[in-house]
C-alpha atoms as a PDB file:
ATOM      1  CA  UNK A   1      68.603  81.533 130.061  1.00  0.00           C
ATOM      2  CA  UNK A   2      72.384  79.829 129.984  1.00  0.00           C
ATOM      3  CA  UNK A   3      75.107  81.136 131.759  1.00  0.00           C
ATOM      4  CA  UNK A   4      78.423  81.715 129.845  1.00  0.00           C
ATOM      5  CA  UNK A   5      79.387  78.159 130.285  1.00  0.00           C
ATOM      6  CA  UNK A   6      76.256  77.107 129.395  1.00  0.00           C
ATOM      7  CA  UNK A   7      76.293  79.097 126.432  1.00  0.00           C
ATOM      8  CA  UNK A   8      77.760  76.545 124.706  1.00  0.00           C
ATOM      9  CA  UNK A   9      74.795  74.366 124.630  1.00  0.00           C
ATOM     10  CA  UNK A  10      73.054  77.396 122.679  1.00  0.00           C
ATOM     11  CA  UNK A  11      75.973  77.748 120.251  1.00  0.00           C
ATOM     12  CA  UNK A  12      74.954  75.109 117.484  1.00  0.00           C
ATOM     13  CA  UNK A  13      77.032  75.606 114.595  1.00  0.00           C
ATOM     14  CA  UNK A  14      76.984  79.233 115.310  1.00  0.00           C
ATOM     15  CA  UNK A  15      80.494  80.546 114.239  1.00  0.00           C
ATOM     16  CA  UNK A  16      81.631  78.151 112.346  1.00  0.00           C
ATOM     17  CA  UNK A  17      83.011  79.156 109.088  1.00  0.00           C
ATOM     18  CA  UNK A  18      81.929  78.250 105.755  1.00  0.00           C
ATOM     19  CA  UNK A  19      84.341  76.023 103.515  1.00  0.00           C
ATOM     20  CA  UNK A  20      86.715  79.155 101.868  1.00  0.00           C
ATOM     21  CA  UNK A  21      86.620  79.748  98.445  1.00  0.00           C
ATOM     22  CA  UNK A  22      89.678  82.100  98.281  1.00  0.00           C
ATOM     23  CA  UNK A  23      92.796  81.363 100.377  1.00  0.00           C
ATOM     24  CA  UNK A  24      93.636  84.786 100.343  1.00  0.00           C
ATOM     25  CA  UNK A  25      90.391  86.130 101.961  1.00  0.00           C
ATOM     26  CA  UNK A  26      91.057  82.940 104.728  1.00  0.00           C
ATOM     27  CA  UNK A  27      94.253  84.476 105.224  1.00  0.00           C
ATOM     28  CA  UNK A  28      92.932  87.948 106.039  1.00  0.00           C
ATOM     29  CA  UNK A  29      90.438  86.775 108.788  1.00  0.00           C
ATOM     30  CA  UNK A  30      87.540  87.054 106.017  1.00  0.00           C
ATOM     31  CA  UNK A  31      85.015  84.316 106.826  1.00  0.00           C
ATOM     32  CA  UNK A  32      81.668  83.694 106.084  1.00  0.00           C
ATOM     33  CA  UNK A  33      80.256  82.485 109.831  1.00  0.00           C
ATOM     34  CA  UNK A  34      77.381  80.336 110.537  1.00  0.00           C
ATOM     35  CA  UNK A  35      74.449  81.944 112.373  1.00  0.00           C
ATOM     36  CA  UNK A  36      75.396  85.743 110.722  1.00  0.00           C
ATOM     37  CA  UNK A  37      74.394  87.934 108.576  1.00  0.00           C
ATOM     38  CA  UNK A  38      77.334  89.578 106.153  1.00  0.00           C
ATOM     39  CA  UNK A  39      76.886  91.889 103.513  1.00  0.00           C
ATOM     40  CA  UNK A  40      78.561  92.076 100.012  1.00  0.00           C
ATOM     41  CA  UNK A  41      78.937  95.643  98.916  1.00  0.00           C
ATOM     42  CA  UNK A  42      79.722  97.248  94.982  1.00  0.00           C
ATOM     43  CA  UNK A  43      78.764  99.041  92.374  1.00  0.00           C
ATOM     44  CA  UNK A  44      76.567  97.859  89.407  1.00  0.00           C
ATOM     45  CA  UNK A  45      78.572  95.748  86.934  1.00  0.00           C
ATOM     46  CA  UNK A  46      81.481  95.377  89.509  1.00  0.00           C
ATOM     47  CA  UNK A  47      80.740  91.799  90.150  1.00  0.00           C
ATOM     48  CA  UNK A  48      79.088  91.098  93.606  1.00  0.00           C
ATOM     49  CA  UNK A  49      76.537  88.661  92.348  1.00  0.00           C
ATOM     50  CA  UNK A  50      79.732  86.386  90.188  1.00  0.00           C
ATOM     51  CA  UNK A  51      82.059  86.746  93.667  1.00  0.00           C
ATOM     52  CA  UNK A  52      78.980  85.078  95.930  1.00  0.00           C
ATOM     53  CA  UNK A  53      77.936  82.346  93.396  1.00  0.00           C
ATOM     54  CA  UNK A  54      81.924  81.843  93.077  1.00  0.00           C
ATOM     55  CA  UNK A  55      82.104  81.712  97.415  1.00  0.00           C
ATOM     56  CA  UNK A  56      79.512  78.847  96.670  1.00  0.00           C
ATOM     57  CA  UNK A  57      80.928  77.174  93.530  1.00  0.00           C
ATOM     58  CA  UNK A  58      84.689  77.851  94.294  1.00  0.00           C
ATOM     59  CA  UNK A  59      84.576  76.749  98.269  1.00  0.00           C
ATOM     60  CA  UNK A  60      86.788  74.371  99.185  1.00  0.00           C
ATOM     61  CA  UNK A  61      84.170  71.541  99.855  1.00  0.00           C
ATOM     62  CA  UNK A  62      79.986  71.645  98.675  1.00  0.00           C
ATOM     63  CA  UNK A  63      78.260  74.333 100.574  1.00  0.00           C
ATOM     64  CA  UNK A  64      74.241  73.535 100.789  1.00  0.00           C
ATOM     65  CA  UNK A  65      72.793  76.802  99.924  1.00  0.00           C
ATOM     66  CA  UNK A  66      69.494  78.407  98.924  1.00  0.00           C
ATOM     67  CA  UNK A  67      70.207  81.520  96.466  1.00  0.00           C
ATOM     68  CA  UNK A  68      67.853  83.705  96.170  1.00  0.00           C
ATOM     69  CA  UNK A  69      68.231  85.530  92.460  1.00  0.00           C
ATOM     70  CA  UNK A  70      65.785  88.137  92.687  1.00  0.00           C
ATOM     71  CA  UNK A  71      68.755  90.422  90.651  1.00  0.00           C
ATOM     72  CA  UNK A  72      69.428  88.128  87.953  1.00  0.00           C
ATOM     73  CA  UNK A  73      67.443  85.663  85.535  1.00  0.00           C
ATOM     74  CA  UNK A  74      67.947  82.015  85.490  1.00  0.00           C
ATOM     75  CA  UNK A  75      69.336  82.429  82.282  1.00  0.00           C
ATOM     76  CA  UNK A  76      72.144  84.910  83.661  1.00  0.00           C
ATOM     77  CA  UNK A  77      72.832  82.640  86.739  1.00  0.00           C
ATOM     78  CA  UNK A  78      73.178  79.399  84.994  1.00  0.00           C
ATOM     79  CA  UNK A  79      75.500  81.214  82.784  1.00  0.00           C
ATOM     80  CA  UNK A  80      78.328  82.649  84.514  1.00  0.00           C
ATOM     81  CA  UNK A  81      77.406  78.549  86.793  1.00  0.00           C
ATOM     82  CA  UNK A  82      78.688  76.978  83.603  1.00  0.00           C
ATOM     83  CA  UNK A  83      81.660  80.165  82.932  1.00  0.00           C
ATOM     84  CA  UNK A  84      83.000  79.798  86.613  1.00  0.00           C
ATOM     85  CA  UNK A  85      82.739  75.765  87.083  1.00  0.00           C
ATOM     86  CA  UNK A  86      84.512  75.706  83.843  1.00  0.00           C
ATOM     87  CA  UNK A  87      86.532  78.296  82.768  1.00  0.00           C
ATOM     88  CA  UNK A  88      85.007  78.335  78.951  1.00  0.00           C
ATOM     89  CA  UNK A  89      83.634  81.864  78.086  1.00  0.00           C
ATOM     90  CA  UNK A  90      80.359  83.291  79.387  1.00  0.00           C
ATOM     91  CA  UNK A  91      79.440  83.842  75.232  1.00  0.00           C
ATOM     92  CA  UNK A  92      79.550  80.239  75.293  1.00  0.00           C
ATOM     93  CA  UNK A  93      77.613  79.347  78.205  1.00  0.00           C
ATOM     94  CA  UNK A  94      75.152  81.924  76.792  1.00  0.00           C
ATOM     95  CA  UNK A  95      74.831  80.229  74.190  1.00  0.00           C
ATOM     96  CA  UNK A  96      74.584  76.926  75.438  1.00  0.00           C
ATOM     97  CA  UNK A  97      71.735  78.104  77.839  1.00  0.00           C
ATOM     98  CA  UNK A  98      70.304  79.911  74.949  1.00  0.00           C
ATOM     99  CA  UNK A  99      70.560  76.195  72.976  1.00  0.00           C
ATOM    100  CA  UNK A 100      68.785  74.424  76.179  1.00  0.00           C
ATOM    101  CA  UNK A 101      72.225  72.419  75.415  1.00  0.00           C
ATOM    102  CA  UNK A 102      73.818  71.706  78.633  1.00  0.00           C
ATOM    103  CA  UNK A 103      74.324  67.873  79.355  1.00  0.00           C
ATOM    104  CA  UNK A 104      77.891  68.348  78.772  1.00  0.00           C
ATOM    105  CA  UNK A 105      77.576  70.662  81.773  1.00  0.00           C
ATOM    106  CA  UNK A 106      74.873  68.737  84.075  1.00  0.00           C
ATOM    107  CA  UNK A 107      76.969  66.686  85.968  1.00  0.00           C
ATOM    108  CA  UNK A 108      80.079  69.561  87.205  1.00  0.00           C
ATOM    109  CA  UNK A 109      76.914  71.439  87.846  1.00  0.00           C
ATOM    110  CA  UNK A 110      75.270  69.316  89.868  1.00  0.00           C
ATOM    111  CA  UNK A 111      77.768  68.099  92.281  1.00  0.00           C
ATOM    112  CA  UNK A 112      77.084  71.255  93.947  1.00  0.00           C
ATOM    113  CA  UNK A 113      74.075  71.383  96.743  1.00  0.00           C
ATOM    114  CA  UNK A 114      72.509  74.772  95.665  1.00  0.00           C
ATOM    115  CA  UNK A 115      69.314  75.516  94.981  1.00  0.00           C
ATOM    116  CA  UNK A 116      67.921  79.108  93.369  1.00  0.00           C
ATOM    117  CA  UNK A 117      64.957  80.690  94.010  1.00  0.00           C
ATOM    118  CA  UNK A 118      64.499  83.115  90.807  1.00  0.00           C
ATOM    119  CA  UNK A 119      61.297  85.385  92.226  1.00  0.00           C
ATOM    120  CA  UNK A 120      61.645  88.565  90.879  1.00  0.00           C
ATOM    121  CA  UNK A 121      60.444  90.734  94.311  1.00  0.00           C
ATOM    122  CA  UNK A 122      59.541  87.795  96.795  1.00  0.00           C
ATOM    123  CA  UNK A 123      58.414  88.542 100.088  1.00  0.00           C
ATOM    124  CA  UNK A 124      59.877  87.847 103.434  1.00  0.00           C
ATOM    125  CA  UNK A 125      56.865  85.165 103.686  1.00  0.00           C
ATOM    126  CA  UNK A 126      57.851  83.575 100.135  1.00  0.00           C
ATOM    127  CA  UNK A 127      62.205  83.177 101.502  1.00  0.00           C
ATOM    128  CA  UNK A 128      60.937  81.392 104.610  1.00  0.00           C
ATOM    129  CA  UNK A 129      58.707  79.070 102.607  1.00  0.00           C
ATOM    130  CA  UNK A 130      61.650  78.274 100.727  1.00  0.00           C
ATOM    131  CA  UNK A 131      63.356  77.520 103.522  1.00  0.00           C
ATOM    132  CA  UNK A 132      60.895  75.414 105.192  1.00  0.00           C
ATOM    133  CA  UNK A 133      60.495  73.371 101.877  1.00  0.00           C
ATOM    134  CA  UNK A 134      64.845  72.969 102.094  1.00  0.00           C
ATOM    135  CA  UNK A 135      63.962  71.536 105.406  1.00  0.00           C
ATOM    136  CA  UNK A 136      61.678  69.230 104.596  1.00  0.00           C
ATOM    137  CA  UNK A 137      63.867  68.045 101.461  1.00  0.00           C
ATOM    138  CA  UNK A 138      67.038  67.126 103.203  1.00  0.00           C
ATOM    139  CA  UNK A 139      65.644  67.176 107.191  1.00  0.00           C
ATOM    140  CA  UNK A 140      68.442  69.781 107.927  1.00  0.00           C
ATOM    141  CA  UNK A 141      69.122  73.690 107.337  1.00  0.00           C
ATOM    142  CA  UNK A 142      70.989  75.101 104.168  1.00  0.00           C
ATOM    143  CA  UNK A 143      74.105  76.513 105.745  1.00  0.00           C
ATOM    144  CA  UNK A 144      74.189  79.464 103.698  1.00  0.00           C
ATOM    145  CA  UNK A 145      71.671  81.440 102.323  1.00  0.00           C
ATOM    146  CA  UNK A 146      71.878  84.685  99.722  1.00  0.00           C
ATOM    147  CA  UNK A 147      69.462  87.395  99.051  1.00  0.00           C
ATOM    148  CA  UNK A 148      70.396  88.669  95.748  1.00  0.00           C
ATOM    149  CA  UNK A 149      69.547  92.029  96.101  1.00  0.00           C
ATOM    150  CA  UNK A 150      67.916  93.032  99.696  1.00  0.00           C
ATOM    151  CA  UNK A 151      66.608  95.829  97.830  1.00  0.00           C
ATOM    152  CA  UNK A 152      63.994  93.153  95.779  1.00  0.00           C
ATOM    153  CA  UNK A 153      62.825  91.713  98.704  1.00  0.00           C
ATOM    154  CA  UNK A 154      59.361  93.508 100.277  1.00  0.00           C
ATOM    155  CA  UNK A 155      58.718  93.082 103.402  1.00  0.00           C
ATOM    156  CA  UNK A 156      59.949  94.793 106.920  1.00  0.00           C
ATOM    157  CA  UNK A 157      58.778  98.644 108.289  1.00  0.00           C
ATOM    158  CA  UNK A 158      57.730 101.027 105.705  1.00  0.00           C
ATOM    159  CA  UNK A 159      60.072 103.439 104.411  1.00  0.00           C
ATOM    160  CA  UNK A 160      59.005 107.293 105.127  1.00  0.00           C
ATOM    161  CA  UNK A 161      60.781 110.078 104.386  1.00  0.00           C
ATOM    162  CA  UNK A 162      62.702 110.685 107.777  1.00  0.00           C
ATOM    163  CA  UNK A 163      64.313 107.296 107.538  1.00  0.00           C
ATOM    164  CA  UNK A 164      64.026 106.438 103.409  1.00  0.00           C
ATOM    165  CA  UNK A 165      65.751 103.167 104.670  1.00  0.00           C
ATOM    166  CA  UNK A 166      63.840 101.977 107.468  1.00  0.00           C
ATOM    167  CA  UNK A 167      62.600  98.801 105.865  1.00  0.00           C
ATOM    168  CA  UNK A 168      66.005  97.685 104.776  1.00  0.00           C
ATOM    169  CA  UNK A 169      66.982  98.179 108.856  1.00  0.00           C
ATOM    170  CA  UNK A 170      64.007  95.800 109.624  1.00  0.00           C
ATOM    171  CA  UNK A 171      65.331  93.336 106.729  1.00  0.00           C
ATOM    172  CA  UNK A 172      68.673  93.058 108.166  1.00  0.00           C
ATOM    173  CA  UNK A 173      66.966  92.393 111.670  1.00  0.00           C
ATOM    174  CA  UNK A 174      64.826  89.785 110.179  1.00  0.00           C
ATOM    175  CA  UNK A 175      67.953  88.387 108.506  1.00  0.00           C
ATOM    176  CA  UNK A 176      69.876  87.915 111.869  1.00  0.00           C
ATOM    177  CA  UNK A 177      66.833  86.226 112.887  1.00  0.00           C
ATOM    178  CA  UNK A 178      66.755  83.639 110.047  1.00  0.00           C
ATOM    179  CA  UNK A 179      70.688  83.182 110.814  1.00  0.00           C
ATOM    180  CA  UNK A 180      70.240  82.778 114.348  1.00  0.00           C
ATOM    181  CA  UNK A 181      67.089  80.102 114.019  1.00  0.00           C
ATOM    182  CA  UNK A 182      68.530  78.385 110.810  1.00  0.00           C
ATOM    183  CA  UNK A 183      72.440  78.118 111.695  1.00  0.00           C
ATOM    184  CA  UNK A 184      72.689  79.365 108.486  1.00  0.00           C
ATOM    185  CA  UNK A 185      75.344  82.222 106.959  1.00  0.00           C
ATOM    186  CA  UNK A 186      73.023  84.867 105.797  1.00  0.00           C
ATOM    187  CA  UNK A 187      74.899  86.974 102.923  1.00  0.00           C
ATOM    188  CA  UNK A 188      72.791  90.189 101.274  1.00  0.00           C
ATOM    189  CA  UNK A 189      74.003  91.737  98.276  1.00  0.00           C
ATOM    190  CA  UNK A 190      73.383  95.309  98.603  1.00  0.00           C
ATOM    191  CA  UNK A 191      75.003  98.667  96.431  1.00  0.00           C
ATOM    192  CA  UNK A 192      76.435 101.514  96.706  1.00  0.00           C
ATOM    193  CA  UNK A 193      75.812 104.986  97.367  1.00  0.00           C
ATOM    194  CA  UNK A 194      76.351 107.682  94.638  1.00  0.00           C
ATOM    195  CA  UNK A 195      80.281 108.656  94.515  1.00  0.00           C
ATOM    196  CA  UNK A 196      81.146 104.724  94.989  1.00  0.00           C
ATOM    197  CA  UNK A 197      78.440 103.556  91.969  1.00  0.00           C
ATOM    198  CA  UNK A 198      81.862 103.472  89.667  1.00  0.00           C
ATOM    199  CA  UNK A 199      83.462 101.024  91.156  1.00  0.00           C
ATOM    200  CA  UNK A 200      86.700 101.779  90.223  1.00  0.00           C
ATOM    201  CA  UNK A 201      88.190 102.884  94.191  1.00  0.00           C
ATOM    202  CA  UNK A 202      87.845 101.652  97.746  1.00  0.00           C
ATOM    203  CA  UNK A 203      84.510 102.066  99.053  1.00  0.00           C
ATOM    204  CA  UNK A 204      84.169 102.900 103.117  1.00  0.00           C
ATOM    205  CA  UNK A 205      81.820 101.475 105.304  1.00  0.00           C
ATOM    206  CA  UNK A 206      80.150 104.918 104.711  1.00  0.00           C
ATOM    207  CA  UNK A 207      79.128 104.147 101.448  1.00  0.00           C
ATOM    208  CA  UNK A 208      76.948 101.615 101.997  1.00  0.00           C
ATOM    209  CA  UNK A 209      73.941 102.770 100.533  1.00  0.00           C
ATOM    210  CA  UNK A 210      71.269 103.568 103.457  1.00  0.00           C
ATOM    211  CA  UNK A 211      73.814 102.941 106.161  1.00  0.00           C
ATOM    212  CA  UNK A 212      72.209  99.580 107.249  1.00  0.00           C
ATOM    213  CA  UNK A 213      75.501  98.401 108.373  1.00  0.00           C
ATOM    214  CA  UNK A 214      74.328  97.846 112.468  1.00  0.00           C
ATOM    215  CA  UNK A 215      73.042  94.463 112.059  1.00  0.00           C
ATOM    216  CA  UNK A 216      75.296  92.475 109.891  1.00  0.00           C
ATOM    217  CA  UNK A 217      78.978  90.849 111.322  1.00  0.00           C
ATOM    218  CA  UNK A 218      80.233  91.484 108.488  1.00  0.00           C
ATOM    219  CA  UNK A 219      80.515  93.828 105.267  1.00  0.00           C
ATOM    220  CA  UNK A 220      82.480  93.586 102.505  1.00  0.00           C
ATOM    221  CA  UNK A 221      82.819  96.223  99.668  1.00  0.00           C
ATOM    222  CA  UNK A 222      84.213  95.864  96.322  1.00  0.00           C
ATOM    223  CA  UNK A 223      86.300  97.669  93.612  1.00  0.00           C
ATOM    224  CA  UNK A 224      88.387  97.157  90.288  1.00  0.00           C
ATOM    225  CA  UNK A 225      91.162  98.986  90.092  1.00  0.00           C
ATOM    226  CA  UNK A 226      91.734  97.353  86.766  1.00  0.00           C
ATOM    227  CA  UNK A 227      89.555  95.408  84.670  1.00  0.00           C
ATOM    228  CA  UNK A 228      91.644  92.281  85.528  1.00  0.00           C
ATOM    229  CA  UNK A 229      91.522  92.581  89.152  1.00  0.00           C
ATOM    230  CA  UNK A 230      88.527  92.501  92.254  1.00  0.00           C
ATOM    231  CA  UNK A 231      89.607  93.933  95.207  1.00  0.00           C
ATOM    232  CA  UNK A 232      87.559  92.890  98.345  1.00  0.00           C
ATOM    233  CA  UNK A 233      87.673  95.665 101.478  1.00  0.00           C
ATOM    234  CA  UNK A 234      86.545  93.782 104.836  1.00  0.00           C
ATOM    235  CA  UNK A 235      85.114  97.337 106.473  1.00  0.00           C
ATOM    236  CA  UNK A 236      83.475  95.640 109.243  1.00  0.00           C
ATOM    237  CA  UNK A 237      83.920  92.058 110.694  1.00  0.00           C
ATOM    238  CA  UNK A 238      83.298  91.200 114.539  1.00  0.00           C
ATOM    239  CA  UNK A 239      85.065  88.319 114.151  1.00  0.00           C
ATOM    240  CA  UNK A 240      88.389  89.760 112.669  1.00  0.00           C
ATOM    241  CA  UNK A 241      90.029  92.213 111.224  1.00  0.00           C
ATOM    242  CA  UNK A 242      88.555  95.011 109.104  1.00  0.00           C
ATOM    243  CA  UNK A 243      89.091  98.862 107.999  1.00  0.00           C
ATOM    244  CA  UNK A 244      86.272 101.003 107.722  1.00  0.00           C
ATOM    245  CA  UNK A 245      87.555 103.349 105.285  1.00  0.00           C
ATOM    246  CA  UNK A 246      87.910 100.047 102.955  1.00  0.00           C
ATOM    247  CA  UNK A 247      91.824 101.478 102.146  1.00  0.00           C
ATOM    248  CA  UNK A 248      92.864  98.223 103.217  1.00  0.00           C
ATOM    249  CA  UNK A 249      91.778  95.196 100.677  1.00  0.00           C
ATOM    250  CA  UNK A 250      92.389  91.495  99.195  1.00  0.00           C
ATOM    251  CA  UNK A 251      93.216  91.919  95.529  1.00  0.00           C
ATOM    252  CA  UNK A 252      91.963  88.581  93.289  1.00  0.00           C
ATOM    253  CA  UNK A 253      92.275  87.978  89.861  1.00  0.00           C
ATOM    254  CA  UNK A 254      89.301  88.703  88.112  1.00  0.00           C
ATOM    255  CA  UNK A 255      88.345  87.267  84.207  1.00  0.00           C
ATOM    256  CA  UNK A 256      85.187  88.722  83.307  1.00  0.00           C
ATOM    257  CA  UNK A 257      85.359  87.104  79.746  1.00  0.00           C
ATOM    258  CA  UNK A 258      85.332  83.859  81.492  1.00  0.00           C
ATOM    259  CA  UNK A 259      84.166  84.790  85.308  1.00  0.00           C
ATOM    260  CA  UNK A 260      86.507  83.296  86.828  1.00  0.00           C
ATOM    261  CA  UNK A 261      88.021  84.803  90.090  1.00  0.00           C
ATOM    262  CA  UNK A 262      91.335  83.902  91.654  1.00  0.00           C
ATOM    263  CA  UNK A 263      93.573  83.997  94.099  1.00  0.00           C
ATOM    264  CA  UNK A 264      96.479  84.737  90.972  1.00  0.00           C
ATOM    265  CA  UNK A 265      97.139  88.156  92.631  1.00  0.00           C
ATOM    266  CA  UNK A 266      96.436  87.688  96.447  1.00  0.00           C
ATOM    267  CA  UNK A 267      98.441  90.615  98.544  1.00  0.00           C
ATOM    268  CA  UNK A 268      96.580  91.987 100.962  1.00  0.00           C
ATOM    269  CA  UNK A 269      97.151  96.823 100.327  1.00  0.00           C
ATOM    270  CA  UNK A 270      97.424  99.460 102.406  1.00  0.00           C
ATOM    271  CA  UNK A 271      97.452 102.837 101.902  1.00  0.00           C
END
């Protein structure tokens, strides 16, 4: 037990924010925090897996991270990697990855300290394995670590039809867990419910599919109101500011041809 002055001792690197990847989302009190869980909110299509590999491959210094792509294919991933570190277009990355041509690419690639984990479904048992191993590897925690979707990964209470989202709940508690041992930002990548599955207007904190939004410090949702721009609603953040009904958001340039995601249009809109 500490008391508050004490607590200090128990902090680690709890709170401590991740390099930023988009000055604009800095600006609006939008951090990614070590030792908490977030979650990144949007449709399918909208863009939520390109806007967390960006937060890694965009941030303002390297980031050691564990991804875990249960979503997307290696092929995908390494893909819009090559798109976003470059700026050439993704049907050139494609088919560069599709060539198993990318020395021209290795070295930009690897100057950043991620590593993916590409298991289809794993298990809760399988992410902390992978964890371990980063351990044992560099003799020091990831600081960030992405589960891309939560809805791949098994493990946690059983669903049942009272509560349809019960084991999602016990994910995000078992998430907060790994953030609090590891020091580590946790970020899940979840969607939508129905209405909000477009995309194309603000999504509230209510319409994150499930309603698992207890646990995690922070939740952000995303929209295109165009097909040039992402907008980013912080609808909960304990550390900062937020709206809940997501009307308030960070607009950033968004080039799907190319992936690339800016801070070219960075006003923060209310409405």
């Amino acid at each position: 037990m500490y008391t508050l002055s004490q607590s200090i001792r128990a902090r680690g690197d709890a709170g401590d924010p991740l390099p930023p990847a988009f000055a604009s989302l800095d600006r609006a009190g939008t951090r990614f925090l070590r030792g908490q869980v977030s979650l990144t909110v949007a449709g399918g299509g909208t863009g939520k897996s390109a806007f967390m590999l960006a937060q890694i491959l965009k941030a303002a210094s390297p980031i050691p991270a564990i991804y875990c792509s249960a979503d997307s294919s290696a092929d995908i991933q390494l893909s819009r990697a090559i798109s976003i570190v470059t700026g050439i277009r993704m049907s050139e990355s494609v088919a560069a990855v599709r060539r198993n041509d990318i020395s021209s690419y290795a070295a930009l690639l690897d100057r950043h300290p991620v590593r993916f984990d590409y298991s289809a479904s794993p298990s809760i048992e399988d992410i902390e394995d992978t964890v371990a191993a980063w351990y044992e590897l560099y003799g020091e925690d990831a600081h960030m670590i992405v589960l891309d979707n939560i809805t791949n990964i098994r493990g946690g209470s059983a669903a049942n039809d009272d509560d349809p989202f019960g084991g999602l709940e016990a994910l995000m508690d078992w998430a907060n867990d790994m953030a609090r041992t590891t020091g580590a930002h946790v970020a899940g990548l979840h969607h939508t419910t129905g209405p909000h599955n477009d995309g194309a207007s603000p999504i509230p904190m209510s319409g994150v599919k499930g309603q698992i939004t207890r646990v995690p410090a922070l939740v952000i949702t995303l929209h295109k109101p165009d097909p040039g721009t992402l907008a980013a609603s912080t609808v909960k953040n304990r550390a900062d500011r937020s709206d809940p009904s997501g009307s308030t958001f960070v607009e950033l340039g968004f080039d799907g041809d190319t992936m690339q995601i800016t801070d070219d249009a960075f006003s923060t809109v209310s409405y």
